[in-house]
Protein backbone atom coordinates (compact mmCIF):
# COMPACT_ATOMS: atom_id res chain seq x y z
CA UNK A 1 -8.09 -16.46 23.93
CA UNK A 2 -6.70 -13.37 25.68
CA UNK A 3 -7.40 -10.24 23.21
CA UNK A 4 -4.02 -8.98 21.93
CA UNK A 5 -2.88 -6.02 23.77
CA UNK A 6 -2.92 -2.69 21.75
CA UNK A 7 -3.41 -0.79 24.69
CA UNK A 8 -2.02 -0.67 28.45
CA UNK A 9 1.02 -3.06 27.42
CA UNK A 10 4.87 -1.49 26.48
CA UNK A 11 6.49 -1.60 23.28
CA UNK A 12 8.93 -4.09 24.52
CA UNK A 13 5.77 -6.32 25.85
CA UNK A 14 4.13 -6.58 22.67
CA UNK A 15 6.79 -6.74 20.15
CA UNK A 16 7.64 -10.08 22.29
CA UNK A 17 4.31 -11.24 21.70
CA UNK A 18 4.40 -10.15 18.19
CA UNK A 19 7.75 -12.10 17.52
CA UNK A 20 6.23 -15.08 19.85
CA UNK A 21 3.00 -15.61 16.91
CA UNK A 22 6.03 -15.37 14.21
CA UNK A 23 7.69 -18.09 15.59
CA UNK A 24 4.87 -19.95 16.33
CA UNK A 25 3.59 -19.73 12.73
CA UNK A 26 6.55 -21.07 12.11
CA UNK A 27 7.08 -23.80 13.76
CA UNK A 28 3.32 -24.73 13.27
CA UNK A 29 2.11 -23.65 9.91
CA UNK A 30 4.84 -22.56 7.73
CA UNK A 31 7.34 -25.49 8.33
CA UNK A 32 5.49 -28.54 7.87
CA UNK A 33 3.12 -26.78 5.09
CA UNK A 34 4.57 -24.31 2.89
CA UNK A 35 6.98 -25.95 0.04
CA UNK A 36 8.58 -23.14 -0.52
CA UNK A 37 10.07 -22.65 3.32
CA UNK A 38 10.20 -26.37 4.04
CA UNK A 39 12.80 -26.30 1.49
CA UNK A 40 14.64 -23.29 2.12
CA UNK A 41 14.62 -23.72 5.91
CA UNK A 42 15.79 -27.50 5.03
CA UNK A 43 19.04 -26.02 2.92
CA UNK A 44 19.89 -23.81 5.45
CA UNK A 45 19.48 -26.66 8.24
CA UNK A 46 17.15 -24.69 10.11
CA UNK A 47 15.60 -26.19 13.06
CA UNK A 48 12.52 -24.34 13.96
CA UNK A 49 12.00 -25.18 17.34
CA UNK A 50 15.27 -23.68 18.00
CA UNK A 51 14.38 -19.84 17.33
CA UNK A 52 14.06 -18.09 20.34
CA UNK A 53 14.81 -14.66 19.59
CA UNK A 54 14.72 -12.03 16.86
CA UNK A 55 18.53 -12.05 16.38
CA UNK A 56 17.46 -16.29 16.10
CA UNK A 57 15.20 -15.41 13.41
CA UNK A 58 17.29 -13.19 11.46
CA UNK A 59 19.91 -15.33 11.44
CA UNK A 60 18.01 -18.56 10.48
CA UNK A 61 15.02 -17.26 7.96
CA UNK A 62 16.33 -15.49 4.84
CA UNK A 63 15.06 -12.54 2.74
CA UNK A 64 12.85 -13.75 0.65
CA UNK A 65 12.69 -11.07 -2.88
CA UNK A 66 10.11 -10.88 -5.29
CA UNK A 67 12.13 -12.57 -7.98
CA UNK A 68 11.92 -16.05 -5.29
CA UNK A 69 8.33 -15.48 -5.55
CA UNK A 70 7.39 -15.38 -9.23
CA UNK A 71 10.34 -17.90 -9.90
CA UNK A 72 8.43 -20.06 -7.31
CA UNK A 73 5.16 -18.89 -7.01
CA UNK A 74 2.87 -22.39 -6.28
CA UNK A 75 5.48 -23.32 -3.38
CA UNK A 76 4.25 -19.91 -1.61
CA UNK A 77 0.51 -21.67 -1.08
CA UNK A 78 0.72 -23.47 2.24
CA UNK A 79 -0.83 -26.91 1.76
CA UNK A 80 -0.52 -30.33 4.04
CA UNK A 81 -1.38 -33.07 2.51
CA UNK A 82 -4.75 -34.65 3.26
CA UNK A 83 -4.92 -37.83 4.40
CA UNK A 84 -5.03 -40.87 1.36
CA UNK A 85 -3.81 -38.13 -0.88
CA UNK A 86 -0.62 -37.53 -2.99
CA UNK A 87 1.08 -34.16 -2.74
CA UNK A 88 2.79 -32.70 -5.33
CA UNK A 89 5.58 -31.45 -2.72
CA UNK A 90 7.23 -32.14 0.55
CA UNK A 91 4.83 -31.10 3.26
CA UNK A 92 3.61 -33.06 6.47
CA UNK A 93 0.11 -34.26 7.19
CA UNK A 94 -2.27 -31.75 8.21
CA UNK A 95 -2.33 -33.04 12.40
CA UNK A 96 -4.42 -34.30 14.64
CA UNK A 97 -5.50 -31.35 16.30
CA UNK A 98 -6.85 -29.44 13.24
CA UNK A 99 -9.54 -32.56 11.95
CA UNK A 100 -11.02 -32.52 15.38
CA UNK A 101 -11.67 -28.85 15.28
CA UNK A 102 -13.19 -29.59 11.89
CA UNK A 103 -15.89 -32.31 13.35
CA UNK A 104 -16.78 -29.65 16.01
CA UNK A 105 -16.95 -26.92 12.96
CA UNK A 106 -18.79 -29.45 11.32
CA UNK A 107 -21.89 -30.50 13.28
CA UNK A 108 -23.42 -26.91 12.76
CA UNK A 109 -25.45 -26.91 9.29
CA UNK A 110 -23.67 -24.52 6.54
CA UNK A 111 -25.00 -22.90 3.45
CA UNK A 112 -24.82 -26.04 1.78
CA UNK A 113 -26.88 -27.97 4.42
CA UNK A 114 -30.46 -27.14 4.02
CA UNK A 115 -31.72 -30.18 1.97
CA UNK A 116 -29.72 -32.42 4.50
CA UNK A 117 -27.79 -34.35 1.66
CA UNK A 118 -24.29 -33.96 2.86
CA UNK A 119 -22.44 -36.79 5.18
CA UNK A 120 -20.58 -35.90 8.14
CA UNK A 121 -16.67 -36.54 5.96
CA UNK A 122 -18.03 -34.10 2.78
CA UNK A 123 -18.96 -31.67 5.39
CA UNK A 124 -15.72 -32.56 7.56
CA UNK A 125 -13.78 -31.90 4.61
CA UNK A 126 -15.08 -28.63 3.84
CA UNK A 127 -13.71 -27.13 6.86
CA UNK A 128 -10.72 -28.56 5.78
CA UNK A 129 -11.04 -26.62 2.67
CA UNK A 130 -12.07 -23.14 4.34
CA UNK A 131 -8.73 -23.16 6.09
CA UNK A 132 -6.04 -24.21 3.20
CA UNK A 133 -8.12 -23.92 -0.32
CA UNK A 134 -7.29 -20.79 -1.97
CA UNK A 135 -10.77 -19.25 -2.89
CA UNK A 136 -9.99 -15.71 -3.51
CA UNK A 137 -6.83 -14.58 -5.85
CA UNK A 138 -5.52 -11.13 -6.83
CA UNK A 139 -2.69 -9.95 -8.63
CA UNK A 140 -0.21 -7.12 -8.56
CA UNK A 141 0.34 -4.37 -11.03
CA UNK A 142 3.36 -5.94 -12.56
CA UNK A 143 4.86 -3.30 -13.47
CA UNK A 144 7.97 -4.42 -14.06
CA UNK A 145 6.40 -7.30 -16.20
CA UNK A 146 6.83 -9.99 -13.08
CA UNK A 147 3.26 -9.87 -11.88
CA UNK A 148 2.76 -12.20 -8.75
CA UNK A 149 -0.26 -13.51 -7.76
CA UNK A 150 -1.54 -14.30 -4.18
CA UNK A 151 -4.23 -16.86 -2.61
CA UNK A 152 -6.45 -15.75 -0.22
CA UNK A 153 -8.40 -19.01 1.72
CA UNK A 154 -11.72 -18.77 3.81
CA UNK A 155 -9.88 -18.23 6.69
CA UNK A 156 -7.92 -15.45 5.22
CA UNK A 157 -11.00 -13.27 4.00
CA UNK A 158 -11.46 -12.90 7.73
CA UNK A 159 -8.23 -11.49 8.20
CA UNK A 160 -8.91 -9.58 5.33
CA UNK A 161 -12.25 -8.25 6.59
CA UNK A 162 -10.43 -7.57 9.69
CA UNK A 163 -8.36 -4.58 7.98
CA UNK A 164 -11.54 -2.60 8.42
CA UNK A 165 -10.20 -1.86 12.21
CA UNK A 166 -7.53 0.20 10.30
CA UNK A 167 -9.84 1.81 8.00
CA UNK A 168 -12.98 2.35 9.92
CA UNK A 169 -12.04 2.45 13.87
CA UNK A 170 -8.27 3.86 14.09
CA UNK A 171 -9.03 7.43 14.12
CA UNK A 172 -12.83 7.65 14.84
CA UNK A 173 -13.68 9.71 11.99
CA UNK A 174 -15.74 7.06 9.94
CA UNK A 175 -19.25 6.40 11.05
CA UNK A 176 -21.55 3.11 10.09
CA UNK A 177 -23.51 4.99 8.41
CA UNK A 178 -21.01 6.95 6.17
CA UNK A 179 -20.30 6.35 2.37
CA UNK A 180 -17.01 5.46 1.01
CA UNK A 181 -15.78 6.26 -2.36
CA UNK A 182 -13.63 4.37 -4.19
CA UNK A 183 -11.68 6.05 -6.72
CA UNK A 184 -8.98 3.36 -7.29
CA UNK A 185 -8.63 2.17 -10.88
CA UNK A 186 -9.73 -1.39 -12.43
CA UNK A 187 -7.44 -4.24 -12.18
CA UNK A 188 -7.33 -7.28 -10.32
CA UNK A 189 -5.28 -5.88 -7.82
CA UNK A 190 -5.67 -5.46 -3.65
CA UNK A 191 -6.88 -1.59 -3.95
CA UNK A 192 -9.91 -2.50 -5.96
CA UNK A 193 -10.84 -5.83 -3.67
CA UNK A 194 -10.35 -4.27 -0.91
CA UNK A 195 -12.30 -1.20 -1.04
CA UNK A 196 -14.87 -3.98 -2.79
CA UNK A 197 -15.21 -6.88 -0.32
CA UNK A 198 -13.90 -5.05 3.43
CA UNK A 199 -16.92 -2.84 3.14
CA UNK A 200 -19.19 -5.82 2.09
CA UNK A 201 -17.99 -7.47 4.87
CA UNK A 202 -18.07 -4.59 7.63
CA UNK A 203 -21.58 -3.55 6.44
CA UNK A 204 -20.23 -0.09 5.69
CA UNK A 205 -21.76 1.73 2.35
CA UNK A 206 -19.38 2.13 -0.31
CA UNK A 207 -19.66 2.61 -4.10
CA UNK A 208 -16.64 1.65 -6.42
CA UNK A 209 -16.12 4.09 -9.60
CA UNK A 210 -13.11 1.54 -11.14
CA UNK A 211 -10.84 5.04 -11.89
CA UNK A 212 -11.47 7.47 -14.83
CA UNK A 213 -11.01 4.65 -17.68
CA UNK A 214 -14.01 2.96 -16.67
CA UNK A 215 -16.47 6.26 -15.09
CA UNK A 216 -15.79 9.70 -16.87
CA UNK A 217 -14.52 12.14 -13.72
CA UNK A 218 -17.69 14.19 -14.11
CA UNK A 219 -20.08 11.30 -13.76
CA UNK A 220 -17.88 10.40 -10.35
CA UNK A 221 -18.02 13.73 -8.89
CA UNK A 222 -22.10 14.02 -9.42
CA UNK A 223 -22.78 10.72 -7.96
CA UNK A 224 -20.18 11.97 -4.88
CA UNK A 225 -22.61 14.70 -4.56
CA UNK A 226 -25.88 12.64 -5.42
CA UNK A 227 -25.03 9.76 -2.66
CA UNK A 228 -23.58 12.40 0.12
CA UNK A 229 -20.13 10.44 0.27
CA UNK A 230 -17.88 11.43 3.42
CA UNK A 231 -14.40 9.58 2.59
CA UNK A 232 -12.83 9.04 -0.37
CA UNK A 233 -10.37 6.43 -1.58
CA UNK A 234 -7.74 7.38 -4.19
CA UNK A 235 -4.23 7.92 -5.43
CA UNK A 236 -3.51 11.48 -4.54
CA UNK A 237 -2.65 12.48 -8.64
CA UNK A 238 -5.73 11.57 -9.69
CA UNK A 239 -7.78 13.33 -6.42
CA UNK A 240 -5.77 16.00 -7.27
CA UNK A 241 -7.28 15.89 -10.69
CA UNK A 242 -10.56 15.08 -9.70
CA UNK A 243 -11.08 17.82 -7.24
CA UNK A 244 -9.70 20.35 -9.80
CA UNK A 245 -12.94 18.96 -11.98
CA UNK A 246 -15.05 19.22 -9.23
CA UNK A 247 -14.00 22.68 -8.85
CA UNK A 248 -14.60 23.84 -12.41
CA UNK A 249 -18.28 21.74 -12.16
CA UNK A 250 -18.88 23.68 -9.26
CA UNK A 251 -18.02 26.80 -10.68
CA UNK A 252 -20.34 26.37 -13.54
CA UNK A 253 -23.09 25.45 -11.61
CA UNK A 254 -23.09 21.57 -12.39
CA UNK A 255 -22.92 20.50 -8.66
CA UNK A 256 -23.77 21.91 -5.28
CA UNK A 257 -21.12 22.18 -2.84
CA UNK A 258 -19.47 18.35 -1.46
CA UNK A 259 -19.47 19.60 2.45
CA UNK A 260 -19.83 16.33 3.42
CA UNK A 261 -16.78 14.62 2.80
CA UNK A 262 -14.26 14.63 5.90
CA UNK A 263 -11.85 12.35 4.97
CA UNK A 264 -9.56 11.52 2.40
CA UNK A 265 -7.05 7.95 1.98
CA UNK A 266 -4.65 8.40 -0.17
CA UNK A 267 -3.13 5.27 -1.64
CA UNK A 268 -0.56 4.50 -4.08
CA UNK A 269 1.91 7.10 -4.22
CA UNK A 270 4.32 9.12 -1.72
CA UNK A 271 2.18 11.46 0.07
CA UNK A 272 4.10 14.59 1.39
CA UNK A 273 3.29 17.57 3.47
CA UNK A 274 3.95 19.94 0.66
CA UNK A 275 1.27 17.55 -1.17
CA UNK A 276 -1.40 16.99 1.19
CA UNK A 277 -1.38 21.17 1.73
CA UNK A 278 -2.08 20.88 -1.54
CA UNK A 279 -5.30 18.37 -1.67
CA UNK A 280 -6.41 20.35 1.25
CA UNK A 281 -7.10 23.52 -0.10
CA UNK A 282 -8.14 21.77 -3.42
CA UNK A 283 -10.54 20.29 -0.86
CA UNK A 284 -11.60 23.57 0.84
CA UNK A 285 -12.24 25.12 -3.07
CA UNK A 286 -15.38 22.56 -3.65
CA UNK A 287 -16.71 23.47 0.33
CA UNK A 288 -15.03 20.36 2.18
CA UNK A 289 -12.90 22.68 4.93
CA UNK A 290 -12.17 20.11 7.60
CA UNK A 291 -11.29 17.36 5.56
CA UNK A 292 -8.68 14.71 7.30
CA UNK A 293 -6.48 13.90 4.37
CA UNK A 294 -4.65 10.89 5.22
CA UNK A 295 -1.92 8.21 4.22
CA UNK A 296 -2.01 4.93 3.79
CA UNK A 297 -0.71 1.39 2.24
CA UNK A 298 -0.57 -2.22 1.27
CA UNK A 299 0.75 -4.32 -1.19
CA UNK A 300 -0.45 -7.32 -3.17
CA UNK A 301 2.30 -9.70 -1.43
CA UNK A 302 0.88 -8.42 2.37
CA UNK A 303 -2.77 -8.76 1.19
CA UNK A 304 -4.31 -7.17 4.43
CA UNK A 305 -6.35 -4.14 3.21
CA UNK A 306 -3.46 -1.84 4.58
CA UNK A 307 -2.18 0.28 7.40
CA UNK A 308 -3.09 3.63 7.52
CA UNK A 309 -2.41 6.92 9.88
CA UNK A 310 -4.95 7.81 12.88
CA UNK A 311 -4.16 11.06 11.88
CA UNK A 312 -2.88 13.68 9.74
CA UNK A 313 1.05 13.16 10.14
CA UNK A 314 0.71 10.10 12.85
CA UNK A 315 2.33 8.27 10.06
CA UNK A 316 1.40 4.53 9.17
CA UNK A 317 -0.24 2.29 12.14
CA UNK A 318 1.02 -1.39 11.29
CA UNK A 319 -0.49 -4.60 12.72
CA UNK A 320 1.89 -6.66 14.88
CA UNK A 321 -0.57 -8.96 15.43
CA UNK A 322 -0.71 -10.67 11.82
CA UNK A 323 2.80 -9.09 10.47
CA UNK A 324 6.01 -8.80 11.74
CA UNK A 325 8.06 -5.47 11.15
CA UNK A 326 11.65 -4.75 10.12
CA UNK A 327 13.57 -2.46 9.22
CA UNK A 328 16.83 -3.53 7.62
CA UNK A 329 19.91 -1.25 6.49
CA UNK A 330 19.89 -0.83 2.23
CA UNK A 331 23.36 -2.12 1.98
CA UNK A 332 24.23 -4.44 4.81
CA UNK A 333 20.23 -5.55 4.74
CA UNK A 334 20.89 -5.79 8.74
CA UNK A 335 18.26 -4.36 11.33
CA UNK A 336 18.86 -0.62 11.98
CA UNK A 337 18.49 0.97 15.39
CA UNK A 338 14.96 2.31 16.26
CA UNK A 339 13.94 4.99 14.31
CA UNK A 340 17.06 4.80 11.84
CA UNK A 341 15.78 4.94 8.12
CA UNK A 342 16.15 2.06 5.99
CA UNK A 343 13.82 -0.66 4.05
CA UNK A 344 11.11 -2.11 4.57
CA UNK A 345 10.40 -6.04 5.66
CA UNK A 346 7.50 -8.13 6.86
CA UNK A 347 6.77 -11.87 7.92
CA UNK A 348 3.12 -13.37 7.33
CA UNK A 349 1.50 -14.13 10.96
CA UNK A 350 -1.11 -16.47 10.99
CA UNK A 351 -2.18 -16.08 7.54
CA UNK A 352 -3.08 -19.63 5.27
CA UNK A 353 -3.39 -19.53 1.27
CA UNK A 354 0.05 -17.27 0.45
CA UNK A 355 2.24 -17.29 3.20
CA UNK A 356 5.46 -14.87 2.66
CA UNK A 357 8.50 -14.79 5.97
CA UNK A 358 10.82 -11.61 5.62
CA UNK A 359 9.57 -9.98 2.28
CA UNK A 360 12.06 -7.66 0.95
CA UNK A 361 9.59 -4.73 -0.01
CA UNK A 362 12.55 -2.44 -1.85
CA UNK A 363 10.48 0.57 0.13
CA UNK A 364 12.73 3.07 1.80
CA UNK A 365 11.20 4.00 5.01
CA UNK A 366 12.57 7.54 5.35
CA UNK A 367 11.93 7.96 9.07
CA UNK A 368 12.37 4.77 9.93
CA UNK A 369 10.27 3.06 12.58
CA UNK A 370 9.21 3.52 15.83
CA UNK A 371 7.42 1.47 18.02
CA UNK A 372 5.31 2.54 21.22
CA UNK A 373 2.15 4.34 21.87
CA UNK A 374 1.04 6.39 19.17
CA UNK A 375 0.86 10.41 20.62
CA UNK A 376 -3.00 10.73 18.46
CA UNK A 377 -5.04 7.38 19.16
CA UNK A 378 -2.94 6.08 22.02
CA UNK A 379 -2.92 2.53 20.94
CA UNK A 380 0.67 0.94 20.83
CA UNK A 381 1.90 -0.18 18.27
CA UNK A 382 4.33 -0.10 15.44
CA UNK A 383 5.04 2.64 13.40
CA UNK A 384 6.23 3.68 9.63
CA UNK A 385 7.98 7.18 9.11
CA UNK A 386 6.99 8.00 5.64
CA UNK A 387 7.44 9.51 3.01
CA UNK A 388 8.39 5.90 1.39
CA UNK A 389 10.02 5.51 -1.69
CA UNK A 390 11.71 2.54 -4.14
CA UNK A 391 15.31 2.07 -2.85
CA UNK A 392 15.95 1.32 -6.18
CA UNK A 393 14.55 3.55 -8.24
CA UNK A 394 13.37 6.60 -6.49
CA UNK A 395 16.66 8.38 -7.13
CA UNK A 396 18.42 9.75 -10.20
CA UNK A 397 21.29 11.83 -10.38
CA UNK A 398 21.75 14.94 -12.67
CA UNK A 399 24.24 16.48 -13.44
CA UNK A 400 26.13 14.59 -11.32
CA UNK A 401 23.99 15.53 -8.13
CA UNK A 402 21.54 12.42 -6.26
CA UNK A 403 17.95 14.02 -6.71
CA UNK A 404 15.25 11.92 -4.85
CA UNK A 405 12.70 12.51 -6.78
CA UNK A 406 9.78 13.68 -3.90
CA UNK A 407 12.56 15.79 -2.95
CA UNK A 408 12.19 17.70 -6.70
CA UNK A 409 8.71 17.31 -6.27
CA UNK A 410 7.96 18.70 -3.26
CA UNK A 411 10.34 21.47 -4.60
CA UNK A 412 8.00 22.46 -7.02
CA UNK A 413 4.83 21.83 -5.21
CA UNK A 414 5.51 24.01 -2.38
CA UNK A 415 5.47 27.32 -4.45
CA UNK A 416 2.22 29.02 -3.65
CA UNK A 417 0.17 29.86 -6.81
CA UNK A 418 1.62 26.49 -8.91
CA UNK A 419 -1.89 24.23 -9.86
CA UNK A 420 0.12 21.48 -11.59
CA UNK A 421 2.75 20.41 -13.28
CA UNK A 422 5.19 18.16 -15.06
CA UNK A 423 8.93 18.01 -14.73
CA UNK A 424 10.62 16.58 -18.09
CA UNK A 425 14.90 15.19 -17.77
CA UNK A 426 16.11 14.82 -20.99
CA UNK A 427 19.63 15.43 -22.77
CA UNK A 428 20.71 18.16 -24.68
CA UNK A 429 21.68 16.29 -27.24
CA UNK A 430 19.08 13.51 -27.44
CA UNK A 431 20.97 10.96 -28.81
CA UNK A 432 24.29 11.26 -26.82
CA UNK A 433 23.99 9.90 -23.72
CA UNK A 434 26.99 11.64 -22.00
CA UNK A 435 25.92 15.15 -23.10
CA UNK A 436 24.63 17.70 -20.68
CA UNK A 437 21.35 16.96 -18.78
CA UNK A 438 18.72 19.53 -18.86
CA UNK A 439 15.77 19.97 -16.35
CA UNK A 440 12.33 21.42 -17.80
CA UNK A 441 9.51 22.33 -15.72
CA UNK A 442 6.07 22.58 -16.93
CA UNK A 443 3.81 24.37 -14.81
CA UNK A 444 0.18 25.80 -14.42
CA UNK A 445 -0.48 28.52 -12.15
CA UNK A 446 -3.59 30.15 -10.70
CA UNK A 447 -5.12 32.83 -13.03
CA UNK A 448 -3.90 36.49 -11.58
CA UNK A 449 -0.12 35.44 -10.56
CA UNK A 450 2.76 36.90 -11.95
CA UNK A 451 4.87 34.68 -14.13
CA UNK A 452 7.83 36.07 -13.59
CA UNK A 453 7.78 36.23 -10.08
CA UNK A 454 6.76 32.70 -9.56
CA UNK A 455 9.95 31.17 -12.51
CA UNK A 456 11.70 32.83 -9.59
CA UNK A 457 10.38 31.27 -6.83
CA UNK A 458 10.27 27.94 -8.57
CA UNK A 459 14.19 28.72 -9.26
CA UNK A 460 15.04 29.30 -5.64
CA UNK A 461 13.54 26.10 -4.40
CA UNK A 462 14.89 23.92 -6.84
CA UNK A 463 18.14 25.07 -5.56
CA UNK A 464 17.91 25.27 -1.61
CA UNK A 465 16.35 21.85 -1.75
CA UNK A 466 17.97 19.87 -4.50
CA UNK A 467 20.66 22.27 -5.38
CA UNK A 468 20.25 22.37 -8.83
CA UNK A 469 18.33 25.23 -10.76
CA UNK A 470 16.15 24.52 -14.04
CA UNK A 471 16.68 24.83 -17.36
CA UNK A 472 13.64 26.10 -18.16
CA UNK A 473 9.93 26.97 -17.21
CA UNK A 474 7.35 26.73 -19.02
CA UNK A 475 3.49 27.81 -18.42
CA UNK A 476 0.96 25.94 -19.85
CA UNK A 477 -2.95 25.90 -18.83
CA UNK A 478 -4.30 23.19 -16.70
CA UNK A 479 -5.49 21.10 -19.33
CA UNK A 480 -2.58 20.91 -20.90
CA UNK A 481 -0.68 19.40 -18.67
CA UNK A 482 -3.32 17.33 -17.08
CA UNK A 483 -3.11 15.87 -20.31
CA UNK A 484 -0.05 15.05 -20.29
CA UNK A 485 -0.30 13.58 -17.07
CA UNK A 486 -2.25 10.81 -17.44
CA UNK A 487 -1.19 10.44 -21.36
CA UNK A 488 0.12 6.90 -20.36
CA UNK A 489 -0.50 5.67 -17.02
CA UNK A 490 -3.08 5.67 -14.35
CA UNK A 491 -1.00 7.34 -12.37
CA UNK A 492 0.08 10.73 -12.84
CA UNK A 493 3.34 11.01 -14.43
CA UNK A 494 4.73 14.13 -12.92
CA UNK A 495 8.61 13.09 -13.36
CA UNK A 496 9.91 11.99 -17.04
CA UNK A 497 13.11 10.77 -17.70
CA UNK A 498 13.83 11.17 -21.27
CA UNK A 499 17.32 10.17 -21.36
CA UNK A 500 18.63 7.06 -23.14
CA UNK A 501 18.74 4.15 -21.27
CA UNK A 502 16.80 6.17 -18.32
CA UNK A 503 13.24 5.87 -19.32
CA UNK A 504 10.35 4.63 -17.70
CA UNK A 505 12.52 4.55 -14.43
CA UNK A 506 11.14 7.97 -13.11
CA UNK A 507 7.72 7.05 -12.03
CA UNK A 508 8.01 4.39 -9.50
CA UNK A 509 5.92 4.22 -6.86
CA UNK A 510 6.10 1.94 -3.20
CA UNK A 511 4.12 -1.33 -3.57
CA UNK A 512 0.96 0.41 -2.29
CA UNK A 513 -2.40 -0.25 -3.45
């Protein structure tokens, strides 16, 4: 098979091969085996053999939303039927081609093989199973109490594995012989099996802390120093956290100095320039001056361990070779010229177990996408233009005025001397919803700044970048507002909306791990 071009080969050239394994997958996997499409494709009177072109595809294969998912989630799995077998739903026979793959496959010995008790049709059928049986299943935050769940076959853990090319080899900076930490909290969800089974798989050292709930943030930070740990893997609010307790530690004496670590994937959360200033010189305060801190994500539904930058503001290196990129206009949900911002889609290539064409993330790609060679690592490829935020519900407006909310919180964040903080919306009249908003700030500042002079700094950015000013600011220590922070949530809640029928809407995330 001819390797798939990431290098010497146009953007033109390999998007066509890239929309060439879509349509493939199609025509071969996803039609005759998943449910879900047969069905959809069938209503729509979709011939698949027909699709020639991307305008072909968009036309033909509808959005599919995360409400068709959960409403329909076992007719995502694609599944022929096996021969002498009833299926539940409307698929074709697994063909011919496939079972004699499977009696080559099956004349080496497996794991299962060494007392020689297996026939030739158990072992047959195993093969079989490695490609369509869901082994491996993981489920998303559900956050907005619709949790889906996704199936990952034999032959999907390789793909899976395969993500290490992103995280390991993209930008050079990880050696064999380096040791990840994971700093991702516990839940059956992609960031903690990922960071789990990729290494595992890759042979690379890693060591999984499960987030603060499950390992207190000291005991973290002294095996980071203890084990010599180069990269980390976290949400940026709670690295910011955790290197502000790695300072103090340091301070008192507790730990030596974590020089080794030289790179930093953040996960989870928008990650800004005002921001990752920030986790660099938190970095550069616990003697780690050079670290690469870096962007990256995935989402339950794409199930690959993720797409990540080469380097710091390369922006997000996506695989064409087992997804298909769009994006599509927020209104019109039509394609938008190259480079135009808009949301995020993706189509499943090749994949088995949960198989997902045109996924309607709800992620607002704010620079868009661009596809070519990449300035940094020189491979070609496709391109995300973060920061990326919920079309949805990344927004508010106050006082009448649209506030994105990294836009607010960048405002804040790029005042020199501000530690942390926590921005509160609420009502002046808590009860009446049409009375006047009011905007509270709640900051910590390093030890020796002046108060006064920083309310006005904080003032003057609100305004030139969201054009509103704040009600009030308030200083509070560290602690305090740490505490507040992660009151609720493992992710830091550094926007609340306390206004009736606003809350809880403040705090979304993108769909990344």
């Amino acid at each position: 098979m001819t390797p798939y071009p990431y290098r010497d080969t146009s953007a033109e050239q390999q998007k066509q091969i890239s929309l060439s394994r879509l349509l493939n997958y199609i025509t071969d996997v996803v039609y005759p085996y998943s449910p879900y499409y047969r069905r959809v494709l069938r209503e729509h009177a979709v011939d698949p053999a027909a699709l020639r072109t991307y305008d072909d595809f968009c036309r033909a294969v509808p959005l599919t939303f995360k409400e068709d998912i959960v409403a329909n989630l076992a007719e995502f799995t694609v599944a022929p039927s096996y021969p002498g077998r009833t299926s539940e739903f409307d698929v074709e026979p697994l063909r011919a081609s496939h079972w004699e793959a499977y009696r080559q496959a099956a004349r080496n010995p497996g794991a299962r093989d060494i007392f020689g008790l297996r026939s030739e049709e158990e072992r047959i059928r195993e093969q079989y199973l490695f490609e369509w049986q869901p082994v491996h299943f993981q489920m998303s935050g559900g956050s907005t109490g619709r949790a889906i769940t996704t199936g990952y076959t034999v032959h999907d853990l390789g793909l899976l594995g395969r993500s290490a090319a992103w995280l390991y080899q993209i930008n050079g900076l990880v050696a064999p012989e380096d040791v990840w930490l994971n700093l991702l909290p516990a839940a059956p969800h992609l960031g903690i099996y990922a960071a789990l089974l990729i290494p595992l798989m890759n042979g690379q050292p890693n060591m999984n802390t499960f987030g603060g709930k499950v390992m207190p943030t000291e005991r973290q930070i002294e095996i980071a120093a203890e084990m010599g740990c180069s990269a980390i893997l976290a949400l940026p609010s709670y690295l910011t956290h955790w290197l502000r307790t790695a300072k103090r530690m340091l301070d008192e004496g507790r730990i030596k100095p974590l020089g080794k670590i030289k790179l930093a994937m953040c996960v989870g959360e928008p990650l800004t320039e005002p921001y990752r200033n920030l986790l660099k010189d938190l970095f550069a305060s616990v003697g780690c001056e050079n670290v690469s801190v870096l962007e990256g994500m995935s989402s339950t539904e794409l199930r690959a361990g993720g797409f990540f930058e080469c380097s710091e503001g390369s922006k997000l290196h996506f695989d064409p070779e087992y997804f298909y990129p769009e994006i599509l206009h927020p209104e019109t949900r039509e394609p938008v010229p190259p480079g135009e911002p808009g949301v995020f889609a993706w189509s499943h290539i090749d994949w088995r177990g949960t198989a997902i064409l045109r996924y309607w993330t709800g992620d607002y790609v704010s620079g868009g996408m661009v596809w070519g060679e990449c300035p940094h690592c020189k491979l070609t490829l496709p391109r995300l233009r973060t920061p990326i935020w919920r079309v949805e519900r990344d927004f508010t407006k106050i006082r009448g005025t649209r506030v994105e909310y990294v836009a607010l919180q960048d405002a804040v964040r790029s005042v020199p001397g501000i530690r942390t903080y926590q921005i509160i919306i609420r009502k002046q009249e808590p009860d009446d919803p049409v009375s006047r908003d009011l905007l509270d700030i709640y900051v910590a500042v390093d030890r020796h700044s002046n108060e006064e002079a920083l309310a006005r700094l904080i003032q003057n950015a609100l305004k030139i970048q969201i054009e509103l000013r704040p009600d009030s600011i308030i200083f509070e220590s560290v602690d305090q507002i740490e505490a507040k922070l992660f009151a609720k949530k493992l992710k830091a809640e550094w926007i609340i909306d306390q206004r009736p029928q606003l809350i809880d809407i403040a705090n979304s995330a993108p769909a990344n791990t």
